[in-house]
N, C-alpha and C. Protein backbone atom coordinates (compact mmCIF):
# COMPACT_ATOMS: atom_id res chain seq x y z
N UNK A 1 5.76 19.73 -11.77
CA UNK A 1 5.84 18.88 -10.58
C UNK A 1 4.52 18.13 -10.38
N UNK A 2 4.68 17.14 -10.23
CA UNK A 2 3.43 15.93 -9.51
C UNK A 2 3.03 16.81 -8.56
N UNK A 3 1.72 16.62 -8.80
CA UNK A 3 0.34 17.00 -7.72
C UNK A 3 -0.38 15.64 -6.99
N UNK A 4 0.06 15.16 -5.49
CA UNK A 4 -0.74 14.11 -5.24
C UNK A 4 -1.11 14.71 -4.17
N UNK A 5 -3.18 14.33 -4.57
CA UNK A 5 -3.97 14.90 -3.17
C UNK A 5 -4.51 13.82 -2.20
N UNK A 6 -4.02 14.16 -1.06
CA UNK A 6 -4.70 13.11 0.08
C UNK A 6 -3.77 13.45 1.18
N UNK A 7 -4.46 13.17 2.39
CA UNK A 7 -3.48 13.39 3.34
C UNK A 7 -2.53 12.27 3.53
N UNK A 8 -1.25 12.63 4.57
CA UNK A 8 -0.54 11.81 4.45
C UNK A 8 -0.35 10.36 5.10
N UNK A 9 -1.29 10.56 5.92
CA UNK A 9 -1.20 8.87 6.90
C UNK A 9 -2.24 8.55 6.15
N UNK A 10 -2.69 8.15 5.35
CA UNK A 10 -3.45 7.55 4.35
C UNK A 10 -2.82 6.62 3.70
N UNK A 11 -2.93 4.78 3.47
CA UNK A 11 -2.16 4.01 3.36
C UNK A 11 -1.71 3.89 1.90
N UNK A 12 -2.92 4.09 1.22
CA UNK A 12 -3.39 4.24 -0.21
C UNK A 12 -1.95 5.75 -0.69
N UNK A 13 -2.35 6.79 -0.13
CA UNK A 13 -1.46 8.22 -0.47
C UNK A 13 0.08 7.71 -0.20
N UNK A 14 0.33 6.93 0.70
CA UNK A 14 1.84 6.27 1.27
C UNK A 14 2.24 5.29 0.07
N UNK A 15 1.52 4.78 -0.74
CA UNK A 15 2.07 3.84 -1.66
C UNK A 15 2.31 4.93 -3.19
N UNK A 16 2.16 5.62 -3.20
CA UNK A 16 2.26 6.71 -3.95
C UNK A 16 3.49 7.34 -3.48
N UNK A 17 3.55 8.27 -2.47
CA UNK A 17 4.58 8.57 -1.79
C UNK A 17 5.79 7.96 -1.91
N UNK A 18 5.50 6.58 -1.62
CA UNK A 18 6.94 5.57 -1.58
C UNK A 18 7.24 5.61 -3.01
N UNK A 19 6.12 5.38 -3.93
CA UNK A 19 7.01 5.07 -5.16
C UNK A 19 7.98 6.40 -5.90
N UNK A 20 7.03 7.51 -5.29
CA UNK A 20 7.73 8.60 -5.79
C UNK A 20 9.53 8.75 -5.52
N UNK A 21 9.19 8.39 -4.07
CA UNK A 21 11.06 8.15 -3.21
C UNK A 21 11.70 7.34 -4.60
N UNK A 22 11.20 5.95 -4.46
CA UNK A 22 11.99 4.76 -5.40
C UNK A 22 12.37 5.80 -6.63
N UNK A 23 11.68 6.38 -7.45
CA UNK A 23 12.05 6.79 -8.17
C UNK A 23 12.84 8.29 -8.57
N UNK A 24 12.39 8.62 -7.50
CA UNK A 24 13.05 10.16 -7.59
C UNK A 24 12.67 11.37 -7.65
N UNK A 25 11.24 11.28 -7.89
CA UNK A 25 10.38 12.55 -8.52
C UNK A 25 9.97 13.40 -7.00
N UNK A 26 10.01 14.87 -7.50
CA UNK A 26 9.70 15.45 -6.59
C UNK A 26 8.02 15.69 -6.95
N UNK A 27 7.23 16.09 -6.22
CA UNK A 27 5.91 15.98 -6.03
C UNK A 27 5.21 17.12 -4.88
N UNK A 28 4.36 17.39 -4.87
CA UNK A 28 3.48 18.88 -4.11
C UNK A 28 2.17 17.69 -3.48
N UNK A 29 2.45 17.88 -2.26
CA UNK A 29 0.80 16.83 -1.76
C UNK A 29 0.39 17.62 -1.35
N UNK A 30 -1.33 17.41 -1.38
CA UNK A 30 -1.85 18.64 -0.59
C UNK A 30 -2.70 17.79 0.51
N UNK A 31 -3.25 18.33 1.05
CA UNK A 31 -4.11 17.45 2.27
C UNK A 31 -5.85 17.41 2.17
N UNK A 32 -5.90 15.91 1.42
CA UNK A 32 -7.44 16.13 1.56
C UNK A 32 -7.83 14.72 2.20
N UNK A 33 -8.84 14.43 2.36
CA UNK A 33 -9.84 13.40 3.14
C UNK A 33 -10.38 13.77 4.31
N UNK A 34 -10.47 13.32 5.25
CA UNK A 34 -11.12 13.01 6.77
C UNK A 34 -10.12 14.19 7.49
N UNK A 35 -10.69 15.10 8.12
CA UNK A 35 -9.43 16.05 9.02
C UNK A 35 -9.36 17.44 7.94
N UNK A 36 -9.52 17.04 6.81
CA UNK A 36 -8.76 17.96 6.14
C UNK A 36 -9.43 18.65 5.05
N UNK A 37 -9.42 18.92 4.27
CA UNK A 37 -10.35 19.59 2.89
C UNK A 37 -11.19 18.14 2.55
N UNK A 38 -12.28 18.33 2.11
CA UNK A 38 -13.51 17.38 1.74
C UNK A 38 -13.66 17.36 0.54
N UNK A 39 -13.47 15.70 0.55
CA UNK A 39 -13.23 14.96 -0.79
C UNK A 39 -14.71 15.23 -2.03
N UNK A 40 -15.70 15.75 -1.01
CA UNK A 40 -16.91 15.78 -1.61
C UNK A 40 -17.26 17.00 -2.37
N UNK A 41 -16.17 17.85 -2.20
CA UNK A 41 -15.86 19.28 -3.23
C UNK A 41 -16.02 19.41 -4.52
N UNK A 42 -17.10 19.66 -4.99
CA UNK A 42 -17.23 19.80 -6.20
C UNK A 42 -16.10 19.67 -7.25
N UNK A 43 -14.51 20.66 -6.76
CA UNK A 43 -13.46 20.25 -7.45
C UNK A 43 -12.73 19.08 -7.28
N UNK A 44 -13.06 18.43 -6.37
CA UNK A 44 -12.36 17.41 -6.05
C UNK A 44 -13.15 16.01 -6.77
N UNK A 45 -14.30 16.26 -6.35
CA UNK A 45 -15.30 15.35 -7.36
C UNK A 45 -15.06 14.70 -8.60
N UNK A 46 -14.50 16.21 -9.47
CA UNK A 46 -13.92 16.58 -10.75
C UNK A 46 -13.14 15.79 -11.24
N UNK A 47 -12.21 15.66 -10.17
CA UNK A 47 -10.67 14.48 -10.24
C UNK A 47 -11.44 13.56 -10.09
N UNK A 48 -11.94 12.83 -9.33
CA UNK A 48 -12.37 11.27 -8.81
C UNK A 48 -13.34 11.42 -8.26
N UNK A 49 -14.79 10.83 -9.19
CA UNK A 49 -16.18 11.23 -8.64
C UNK A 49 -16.51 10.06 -7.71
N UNK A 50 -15.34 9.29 -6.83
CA UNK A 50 -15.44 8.17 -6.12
C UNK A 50 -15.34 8.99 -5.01
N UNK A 51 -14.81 10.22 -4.87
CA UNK A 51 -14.69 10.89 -3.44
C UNK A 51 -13.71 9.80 -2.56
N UNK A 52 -12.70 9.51 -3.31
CA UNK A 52 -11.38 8.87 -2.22
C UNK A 52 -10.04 9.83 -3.14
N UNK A 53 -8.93 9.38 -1.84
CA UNK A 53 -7.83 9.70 -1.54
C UNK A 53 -7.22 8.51 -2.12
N UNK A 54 -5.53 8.30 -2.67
CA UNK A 54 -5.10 9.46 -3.75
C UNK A 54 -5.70 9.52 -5.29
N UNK A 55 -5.25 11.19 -5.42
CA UNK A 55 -5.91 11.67 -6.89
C UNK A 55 -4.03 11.96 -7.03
N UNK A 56 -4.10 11.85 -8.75
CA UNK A 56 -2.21 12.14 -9.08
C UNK A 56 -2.70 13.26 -10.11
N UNK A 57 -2.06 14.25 -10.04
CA UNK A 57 -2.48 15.18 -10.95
C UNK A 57 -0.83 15.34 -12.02
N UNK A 58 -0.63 14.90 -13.01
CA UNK A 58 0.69 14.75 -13.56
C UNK A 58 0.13 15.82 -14.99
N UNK A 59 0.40 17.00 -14.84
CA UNK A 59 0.19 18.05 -16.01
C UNK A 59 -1.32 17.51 -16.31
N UNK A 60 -1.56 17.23 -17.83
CA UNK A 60 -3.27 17.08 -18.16
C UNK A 60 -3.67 15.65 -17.44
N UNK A 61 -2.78 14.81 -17.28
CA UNK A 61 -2.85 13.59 -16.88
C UNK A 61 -3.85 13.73 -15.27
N UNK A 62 -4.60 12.83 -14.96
CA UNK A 62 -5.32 12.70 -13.78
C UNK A 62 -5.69 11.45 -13.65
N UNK A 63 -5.26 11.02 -12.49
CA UNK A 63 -5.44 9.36 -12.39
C UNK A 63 -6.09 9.13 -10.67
N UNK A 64 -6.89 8.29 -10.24
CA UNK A 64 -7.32 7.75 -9.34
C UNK A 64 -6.74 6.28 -9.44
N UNK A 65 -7.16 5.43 -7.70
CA UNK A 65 -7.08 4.43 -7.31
C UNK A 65 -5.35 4.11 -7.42
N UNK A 66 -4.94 3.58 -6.32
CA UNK A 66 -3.51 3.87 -6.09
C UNK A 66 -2.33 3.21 -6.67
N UNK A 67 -3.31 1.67 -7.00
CA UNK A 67 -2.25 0.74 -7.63
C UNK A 67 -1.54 1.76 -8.91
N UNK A 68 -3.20 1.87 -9.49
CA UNK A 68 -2.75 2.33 -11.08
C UNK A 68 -1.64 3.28 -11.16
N UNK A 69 -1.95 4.02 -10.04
CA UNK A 69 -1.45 5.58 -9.76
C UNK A 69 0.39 5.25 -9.73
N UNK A 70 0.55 4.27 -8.95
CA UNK A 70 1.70 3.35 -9.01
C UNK A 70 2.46 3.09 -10.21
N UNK A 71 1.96 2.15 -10.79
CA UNK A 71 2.09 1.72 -12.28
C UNK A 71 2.06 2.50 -12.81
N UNK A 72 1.25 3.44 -13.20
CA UNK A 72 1.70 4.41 -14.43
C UNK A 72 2.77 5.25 -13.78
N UNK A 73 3.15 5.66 -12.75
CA UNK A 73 4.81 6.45 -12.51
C UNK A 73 5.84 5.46 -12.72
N UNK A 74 5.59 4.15 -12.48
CA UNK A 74 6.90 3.14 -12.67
C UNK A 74 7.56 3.54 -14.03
N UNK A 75 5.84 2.90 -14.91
CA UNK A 75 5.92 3.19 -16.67
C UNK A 75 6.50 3.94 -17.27
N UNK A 76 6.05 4.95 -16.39
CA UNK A 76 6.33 6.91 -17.15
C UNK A 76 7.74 7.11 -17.02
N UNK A 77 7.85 6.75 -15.52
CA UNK A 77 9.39 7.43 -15.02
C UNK A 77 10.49 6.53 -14.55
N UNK A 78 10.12 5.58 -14.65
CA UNK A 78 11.06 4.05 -13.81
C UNK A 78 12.12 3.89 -14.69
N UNK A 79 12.29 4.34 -15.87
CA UNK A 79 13.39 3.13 -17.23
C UNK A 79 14.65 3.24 -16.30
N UNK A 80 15.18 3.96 -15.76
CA UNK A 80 16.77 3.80 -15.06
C UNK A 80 16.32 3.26 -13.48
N UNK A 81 15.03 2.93 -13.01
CA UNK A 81 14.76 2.21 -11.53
C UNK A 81 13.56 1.80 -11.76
N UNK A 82 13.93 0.24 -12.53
CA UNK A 82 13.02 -0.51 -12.61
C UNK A 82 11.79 -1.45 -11.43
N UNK A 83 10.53 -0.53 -11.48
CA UNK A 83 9.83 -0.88 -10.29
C UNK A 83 8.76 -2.23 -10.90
N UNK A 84 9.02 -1.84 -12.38
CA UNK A 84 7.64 -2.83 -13.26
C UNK A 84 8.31 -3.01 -14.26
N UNK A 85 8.58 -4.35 -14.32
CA UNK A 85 9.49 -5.14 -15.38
C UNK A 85 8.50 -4.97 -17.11
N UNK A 86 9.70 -4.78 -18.10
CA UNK A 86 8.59 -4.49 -19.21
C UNK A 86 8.38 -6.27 -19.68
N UNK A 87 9.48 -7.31 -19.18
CA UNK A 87 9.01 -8.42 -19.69
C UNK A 87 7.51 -8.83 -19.42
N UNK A 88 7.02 -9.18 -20.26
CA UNK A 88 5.38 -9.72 -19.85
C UNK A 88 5.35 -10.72 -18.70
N UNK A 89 6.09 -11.50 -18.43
CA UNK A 89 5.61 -12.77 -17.07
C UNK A 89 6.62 -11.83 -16.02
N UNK A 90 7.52 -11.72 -16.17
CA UNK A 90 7.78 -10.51 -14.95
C UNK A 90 7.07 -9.49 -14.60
N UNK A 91 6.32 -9.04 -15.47
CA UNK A 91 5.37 -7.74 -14.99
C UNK A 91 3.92 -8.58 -14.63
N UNK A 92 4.05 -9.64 -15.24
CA UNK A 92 2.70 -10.19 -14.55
C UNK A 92 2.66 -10.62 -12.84
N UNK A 93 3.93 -10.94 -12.49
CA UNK A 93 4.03 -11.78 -11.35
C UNK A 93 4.26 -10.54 -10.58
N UNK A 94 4.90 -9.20 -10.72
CA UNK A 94 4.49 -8.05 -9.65
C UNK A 94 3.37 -7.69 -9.84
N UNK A 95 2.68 -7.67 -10.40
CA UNK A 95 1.24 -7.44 -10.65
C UNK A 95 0.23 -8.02 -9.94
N UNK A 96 0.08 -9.47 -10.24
CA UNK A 96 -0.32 -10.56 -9.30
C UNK A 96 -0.50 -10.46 -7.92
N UNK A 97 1.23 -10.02 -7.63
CA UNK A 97 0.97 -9.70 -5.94
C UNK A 97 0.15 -8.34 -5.39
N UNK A 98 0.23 -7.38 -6.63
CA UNK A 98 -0.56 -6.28 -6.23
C UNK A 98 -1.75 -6.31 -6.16
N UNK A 99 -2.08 -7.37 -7.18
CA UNK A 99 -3.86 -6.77 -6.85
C UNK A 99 -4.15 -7.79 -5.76
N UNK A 100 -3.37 -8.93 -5.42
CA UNK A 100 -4.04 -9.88 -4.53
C UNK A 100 -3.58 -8.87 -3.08
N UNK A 101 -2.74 -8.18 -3.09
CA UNK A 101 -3.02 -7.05 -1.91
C UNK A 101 -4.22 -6.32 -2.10
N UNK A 102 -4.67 -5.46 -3.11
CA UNK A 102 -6.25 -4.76 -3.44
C UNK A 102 -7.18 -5.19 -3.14
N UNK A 103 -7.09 -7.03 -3.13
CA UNK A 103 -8.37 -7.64 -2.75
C UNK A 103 -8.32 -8.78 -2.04
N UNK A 104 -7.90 -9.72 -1.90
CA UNK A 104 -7.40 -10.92 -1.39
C UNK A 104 -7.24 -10.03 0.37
N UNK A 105 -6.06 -9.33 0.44
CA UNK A 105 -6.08 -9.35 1.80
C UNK A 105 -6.12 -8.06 2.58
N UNK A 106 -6.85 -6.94 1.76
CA UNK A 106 -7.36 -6.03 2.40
C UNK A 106 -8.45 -6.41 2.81
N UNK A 107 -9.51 -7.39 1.94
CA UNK A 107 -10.92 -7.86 2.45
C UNK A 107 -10.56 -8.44 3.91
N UNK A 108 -9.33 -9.07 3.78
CA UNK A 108 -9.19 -9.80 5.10
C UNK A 108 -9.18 -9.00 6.09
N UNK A 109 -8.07 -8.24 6.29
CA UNK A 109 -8.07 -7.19 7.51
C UNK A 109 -9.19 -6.41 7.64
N UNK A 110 -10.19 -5.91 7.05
CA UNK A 110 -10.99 -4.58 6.95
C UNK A 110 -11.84 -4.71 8.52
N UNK A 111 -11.98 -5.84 8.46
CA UNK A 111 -13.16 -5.56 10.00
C UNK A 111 -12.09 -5.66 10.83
N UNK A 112 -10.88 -6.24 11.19
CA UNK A 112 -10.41 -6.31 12.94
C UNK A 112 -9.65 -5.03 12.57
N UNK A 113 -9.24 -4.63 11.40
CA UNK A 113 -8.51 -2.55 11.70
C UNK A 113 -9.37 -1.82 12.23
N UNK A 114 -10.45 -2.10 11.77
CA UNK A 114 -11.46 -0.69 11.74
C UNK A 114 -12.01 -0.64 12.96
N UNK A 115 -12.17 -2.35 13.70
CA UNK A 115 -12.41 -2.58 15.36
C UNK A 115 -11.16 -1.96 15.84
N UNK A 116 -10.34 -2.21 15.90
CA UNK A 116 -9.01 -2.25 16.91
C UNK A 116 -8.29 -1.16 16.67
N UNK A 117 -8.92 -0.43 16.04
CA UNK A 117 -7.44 0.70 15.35
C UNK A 117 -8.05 2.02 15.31
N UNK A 118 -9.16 1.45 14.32
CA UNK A 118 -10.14 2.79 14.19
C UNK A 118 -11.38 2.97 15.16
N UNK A 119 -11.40 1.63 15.88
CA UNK A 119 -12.26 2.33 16.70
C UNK A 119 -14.03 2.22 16.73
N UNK A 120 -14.29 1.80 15.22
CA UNK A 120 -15.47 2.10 14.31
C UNK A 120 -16.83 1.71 15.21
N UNK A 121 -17.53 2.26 15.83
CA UNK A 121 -18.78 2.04 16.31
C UNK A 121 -19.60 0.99 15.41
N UNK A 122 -19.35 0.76 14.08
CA UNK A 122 -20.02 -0.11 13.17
C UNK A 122 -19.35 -1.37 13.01
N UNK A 123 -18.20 -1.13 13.67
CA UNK A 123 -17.42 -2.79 13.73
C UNK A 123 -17.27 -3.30 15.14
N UNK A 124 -18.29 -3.49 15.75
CA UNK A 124 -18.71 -4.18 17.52
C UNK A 124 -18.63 -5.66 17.38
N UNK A 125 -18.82 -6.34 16.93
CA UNK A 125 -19.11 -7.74 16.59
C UNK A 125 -17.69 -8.72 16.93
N UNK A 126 -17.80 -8.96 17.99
CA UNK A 126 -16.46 -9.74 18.46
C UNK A 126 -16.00 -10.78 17.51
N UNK A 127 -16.89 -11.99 16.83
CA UNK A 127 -17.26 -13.23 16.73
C UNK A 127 -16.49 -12.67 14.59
N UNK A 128 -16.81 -11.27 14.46
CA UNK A 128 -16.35 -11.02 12.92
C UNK A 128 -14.84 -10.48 13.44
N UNK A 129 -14.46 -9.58 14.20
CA UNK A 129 -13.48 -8.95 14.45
C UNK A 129 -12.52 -10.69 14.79
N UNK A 130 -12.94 -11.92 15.48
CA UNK A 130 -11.56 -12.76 15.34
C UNK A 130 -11.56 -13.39 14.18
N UNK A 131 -12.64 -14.07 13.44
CA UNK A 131 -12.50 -13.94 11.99
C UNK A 131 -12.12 -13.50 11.04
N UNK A 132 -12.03 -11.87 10.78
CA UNK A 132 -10.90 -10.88 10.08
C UNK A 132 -9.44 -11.47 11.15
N UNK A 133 -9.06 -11.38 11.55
CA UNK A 133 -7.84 -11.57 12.48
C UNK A 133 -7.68 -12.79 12.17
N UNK A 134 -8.20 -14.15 12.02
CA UNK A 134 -8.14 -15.20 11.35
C UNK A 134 -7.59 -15.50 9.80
N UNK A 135 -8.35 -15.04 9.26
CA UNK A 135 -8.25 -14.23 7.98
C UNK A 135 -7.34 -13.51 7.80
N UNK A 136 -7.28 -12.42 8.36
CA UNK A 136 -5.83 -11.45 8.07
C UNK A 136 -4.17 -12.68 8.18
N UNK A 137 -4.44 -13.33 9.57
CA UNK A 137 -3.13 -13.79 9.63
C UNK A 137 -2.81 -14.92 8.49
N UNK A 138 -3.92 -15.84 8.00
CA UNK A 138 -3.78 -16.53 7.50
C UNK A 138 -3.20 -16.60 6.13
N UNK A 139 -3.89 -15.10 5.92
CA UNK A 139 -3.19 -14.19 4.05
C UNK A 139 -2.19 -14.02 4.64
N UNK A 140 -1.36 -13.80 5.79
CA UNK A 140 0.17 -13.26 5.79
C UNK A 140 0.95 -14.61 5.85
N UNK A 141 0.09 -15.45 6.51
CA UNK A 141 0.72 -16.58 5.94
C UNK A 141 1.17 -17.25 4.69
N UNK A 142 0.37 -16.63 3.66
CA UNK A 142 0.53 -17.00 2.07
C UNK A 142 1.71 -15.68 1.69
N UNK A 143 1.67 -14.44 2.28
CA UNK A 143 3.07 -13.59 1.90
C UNK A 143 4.14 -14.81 2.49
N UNK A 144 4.22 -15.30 3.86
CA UNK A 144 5.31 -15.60 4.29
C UNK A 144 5.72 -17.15 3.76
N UNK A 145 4.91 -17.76 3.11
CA UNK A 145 5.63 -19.20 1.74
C UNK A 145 6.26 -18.71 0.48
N UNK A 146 5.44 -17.19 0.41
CA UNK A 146 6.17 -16.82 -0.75
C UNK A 146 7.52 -16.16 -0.75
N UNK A 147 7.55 -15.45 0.26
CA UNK A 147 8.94 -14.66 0.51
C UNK A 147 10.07 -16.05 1.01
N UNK A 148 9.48 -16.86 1.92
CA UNK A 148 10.46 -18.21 2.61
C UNK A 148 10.90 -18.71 0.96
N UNK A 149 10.38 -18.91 0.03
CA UNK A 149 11.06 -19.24 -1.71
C UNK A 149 11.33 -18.34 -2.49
N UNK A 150 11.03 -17.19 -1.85
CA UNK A 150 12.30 -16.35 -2.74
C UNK A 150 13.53 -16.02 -2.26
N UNK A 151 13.63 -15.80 -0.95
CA UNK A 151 14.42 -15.07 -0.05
C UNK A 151 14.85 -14.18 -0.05
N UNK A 152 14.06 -13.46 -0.95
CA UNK A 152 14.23 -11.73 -0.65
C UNK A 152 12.81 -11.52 -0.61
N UNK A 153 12.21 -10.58 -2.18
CA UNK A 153 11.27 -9.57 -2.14
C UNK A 153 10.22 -10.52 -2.90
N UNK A 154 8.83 -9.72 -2.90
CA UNK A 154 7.80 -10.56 -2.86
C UNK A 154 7.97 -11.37 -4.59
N UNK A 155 8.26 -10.86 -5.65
CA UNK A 155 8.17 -11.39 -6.75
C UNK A 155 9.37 -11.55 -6.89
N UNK A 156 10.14 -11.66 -6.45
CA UNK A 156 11.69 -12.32 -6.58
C UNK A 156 12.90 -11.99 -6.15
N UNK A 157 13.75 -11.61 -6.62
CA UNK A 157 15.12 -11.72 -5.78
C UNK A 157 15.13 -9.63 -6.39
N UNK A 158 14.36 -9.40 -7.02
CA UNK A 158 14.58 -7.73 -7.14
C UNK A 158 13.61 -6.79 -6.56
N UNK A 159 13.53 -5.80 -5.63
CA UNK A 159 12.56 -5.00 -5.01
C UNK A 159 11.76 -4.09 -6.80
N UNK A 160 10.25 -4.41 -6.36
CA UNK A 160 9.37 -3.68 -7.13
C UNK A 160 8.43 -3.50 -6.59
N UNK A 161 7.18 -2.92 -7.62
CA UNK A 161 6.27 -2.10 -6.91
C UNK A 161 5.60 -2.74 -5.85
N UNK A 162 5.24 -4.12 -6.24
CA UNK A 162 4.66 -5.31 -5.20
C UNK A 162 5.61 -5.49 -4.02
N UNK A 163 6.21 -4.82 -3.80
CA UNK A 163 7.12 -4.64 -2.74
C UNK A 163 6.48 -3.14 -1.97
N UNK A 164 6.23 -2.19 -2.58
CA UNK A 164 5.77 -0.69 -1.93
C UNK A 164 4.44 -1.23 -1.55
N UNK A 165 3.47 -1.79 -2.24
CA UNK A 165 2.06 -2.25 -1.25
C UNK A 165 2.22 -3.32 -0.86
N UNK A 166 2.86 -4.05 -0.52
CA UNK A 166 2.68 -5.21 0.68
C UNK A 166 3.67 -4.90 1.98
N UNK A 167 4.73 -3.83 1.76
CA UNK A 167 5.08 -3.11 2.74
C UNK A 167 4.54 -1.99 3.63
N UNK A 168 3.61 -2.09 3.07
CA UNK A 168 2.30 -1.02 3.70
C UNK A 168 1.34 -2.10 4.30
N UNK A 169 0.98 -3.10 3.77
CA UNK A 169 0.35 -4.26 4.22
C UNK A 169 0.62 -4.55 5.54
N UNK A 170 2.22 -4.93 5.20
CA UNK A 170 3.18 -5.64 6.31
C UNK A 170 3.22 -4.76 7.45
N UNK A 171 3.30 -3.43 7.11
CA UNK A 171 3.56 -2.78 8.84
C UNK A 171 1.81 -2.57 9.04
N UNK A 172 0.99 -2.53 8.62
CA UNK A 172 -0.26 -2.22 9.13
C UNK A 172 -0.27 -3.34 9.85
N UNK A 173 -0.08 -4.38 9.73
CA UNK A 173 -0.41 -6.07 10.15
C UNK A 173 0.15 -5.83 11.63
N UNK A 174 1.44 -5.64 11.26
CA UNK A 174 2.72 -5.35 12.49
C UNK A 174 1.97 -4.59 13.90
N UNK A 175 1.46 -3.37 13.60
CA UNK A 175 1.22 -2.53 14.15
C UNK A 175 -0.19 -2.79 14.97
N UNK A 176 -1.12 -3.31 14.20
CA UNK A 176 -2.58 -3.51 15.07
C UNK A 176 -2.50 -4.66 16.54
N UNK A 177 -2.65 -3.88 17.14
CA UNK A 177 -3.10 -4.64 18.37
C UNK A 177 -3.67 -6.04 18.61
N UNK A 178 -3.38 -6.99 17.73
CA UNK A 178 -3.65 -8.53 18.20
C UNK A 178 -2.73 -9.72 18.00
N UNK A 179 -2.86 -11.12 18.50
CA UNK A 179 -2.30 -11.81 18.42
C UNK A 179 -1.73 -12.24 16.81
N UNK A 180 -0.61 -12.50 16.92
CA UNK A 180 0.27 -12.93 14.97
C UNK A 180 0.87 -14.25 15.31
N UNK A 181 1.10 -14.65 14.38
CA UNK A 181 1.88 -16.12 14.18
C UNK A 181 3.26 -15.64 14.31
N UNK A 182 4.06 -16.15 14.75
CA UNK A 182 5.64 -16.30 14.21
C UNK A 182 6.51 -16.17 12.75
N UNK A 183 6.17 -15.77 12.27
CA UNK A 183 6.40 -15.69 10.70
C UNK A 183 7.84 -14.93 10.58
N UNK A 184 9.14 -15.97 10.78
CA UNK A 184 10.29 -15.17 10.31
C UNK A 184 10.27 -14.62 8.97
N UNK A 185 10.30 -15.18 7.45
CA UNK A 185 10.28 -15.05 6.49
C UNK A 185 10.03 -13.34 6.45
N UNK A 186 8.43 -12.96 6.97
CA UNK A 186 8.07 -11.36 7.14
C UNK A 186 8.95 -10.73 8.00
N UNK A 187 9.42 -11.61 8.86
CA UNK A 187 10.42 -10.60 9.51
C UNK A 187 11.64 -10.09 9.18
N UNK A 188 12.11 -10.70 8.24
CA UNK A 188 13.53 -10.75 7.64
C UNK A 188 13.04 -9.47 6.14
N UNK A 189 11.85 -9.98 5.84
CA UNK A 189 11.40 -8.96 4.92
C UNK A 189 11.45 -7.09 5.39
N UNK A 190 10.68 -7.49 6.52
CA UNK A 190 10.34 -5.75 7.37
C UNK A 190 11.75 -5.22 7.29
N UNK A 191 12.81 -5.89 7.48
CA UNK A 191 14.14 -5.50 8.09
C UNK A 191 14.53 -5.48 6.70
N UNK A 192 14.65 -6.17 5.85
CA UNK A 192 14.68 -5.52 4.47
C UNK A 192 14.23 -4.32 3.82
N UNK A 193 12.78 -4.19 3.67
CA UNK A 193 12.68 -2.95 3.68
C UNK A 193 12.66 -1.98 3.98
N UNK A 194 12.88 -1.78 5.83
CA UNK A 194 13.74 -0.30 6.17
C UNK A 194 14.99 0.16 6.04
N UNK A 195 15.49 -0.87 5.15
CA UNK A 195 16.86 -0.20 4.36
C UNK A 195 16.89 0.77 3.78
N UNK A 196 15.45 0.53 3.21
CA UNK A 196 15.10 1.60 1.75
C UNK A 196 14.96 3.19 2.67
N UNK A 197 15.32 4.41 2.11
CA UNK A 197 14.80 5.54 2.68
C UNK A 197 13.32 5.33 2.72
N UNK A 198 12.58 5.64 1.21
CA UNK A 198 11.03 5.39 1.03
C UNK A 198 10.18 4.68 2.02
N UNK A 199 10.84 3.73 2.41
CA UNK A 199 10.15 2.88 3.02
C UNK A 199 10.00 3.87 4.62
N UNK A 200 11.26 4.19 5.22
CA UNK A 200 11.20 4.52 6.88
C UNK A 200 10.51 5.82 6.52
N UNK A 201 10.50 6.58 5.73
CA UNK A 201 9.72 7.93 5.42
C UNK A 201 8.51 7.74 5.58
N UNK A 202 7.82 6.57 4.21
CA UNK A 202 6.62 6.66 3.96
C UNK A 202 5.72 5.43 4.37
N UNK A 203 6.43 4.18 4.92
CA UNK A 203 5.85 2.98 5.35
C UNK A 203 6.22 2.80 6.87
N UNK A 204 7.04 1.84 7.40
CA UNK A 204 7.07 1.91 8.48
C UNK A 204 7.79 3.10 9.48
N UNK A 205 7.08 3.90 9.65
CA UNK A 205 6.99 5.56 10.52
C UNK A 205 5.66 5.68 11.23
N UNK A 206 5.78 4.42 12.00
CA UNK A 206 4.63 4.73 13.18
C UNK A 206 3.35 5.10 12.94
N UNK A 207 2.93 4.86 10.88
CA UNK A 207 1.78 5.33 11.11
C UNK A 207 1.30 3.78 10.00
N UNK A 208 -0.03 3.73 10.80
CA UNK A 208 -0.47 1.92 10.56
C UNK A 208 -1.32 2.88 9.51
């Protein structure tokens, strides 16, 4: 059985989680980060000397950072629920959308969450907190041209993995406390993906 460590409202551990649903695999989480056993544990180190949440422990196999963690279960275990197309420009274009979630528009959100959500004594700065919020909405604006031309899921008319992290994206966005644009396209999306079990389990369930 899959070993994934991190606790569970962890957005990063939830995209793991979800893919496990999509595919089927049963899995043992245990609870580590902030609250819970410390990532800075010598054994934990062991797994991922980055000291973050999720670690996948798959028999000798040990993998950090979540996309990958993603992708290699699609790879491994997906052939009858295809999450990562083996064609090369199909697997490029879910891909694409994943990492431009990793970086493109987590950079965006990072200061108005960590003001408004988390709270962060180190994120006070009004003048950066509407700037991220500027920023944040403006990247959901680039999800919502892309979904308005597909009219379904983010890389095309079939749900994949770039669908499990920008649905984690999408309800974090949803959920923080500030002003949003109108963006049907995302809305028709959200309501799409709480069809999925995975999704109401491990994405939108009240936890941003």
């Amino acid at each position: 059985m899959l070993r994934i460590l991190g606790k569970a409202s962890s957005i990063n551990v939830r995209k793991v989680l979800w893919t496990c649903a999509e595919l089927g695999l049963p899995f043992a989480r245990e609870d580590w980060g902030s609250g819970f056993q410390s990532t800075r544990q010598p054994d934990f180190l062991a797994l991922n000397p980055n000291a973050m949440v999720p670690v996948l422990v798959d028999g000798d196999v040990v993998l950090w950072e979540s996309n990958t963690i993603c992708r290699y279960l699609a790879s491994r275990y997906g052939e009858d629920r295809p999450l990562l197309p083996r064609e090369p420009l199909a697997r490029a274009r879910v891909e694409q959308w994943m990492d431009w979630q990793a970086t493109e528009l987590n950079s965006a959100w990072r200061y108005a969450f960590m003001t408004l959500v988390r709270t962060s004594p180190a994120h006070t700065d009004q003048s950066q907190v509407e700037h991220s919020i500027a920023q944040w909405n403006r990247h959901m604006g680039i999800l919502e041209d892309q979904l308005a031309k597909t009219g379904a899921y983010a890389a095309g008319g079939d749900f994949s993995l770039a669908d499990v992290v920008l649905g984690l994206s999408l309800n974090r966005w949803l959920m923080t406390p500030m002003g949003r644009p109108d963006y049907p396209a995302l809305q028709a999306y959200a309501g799409l993906l709480r069809l999925r079990p995975g999704c109401r389990e491990f994405c939108m369930n009240g936890t941003a």
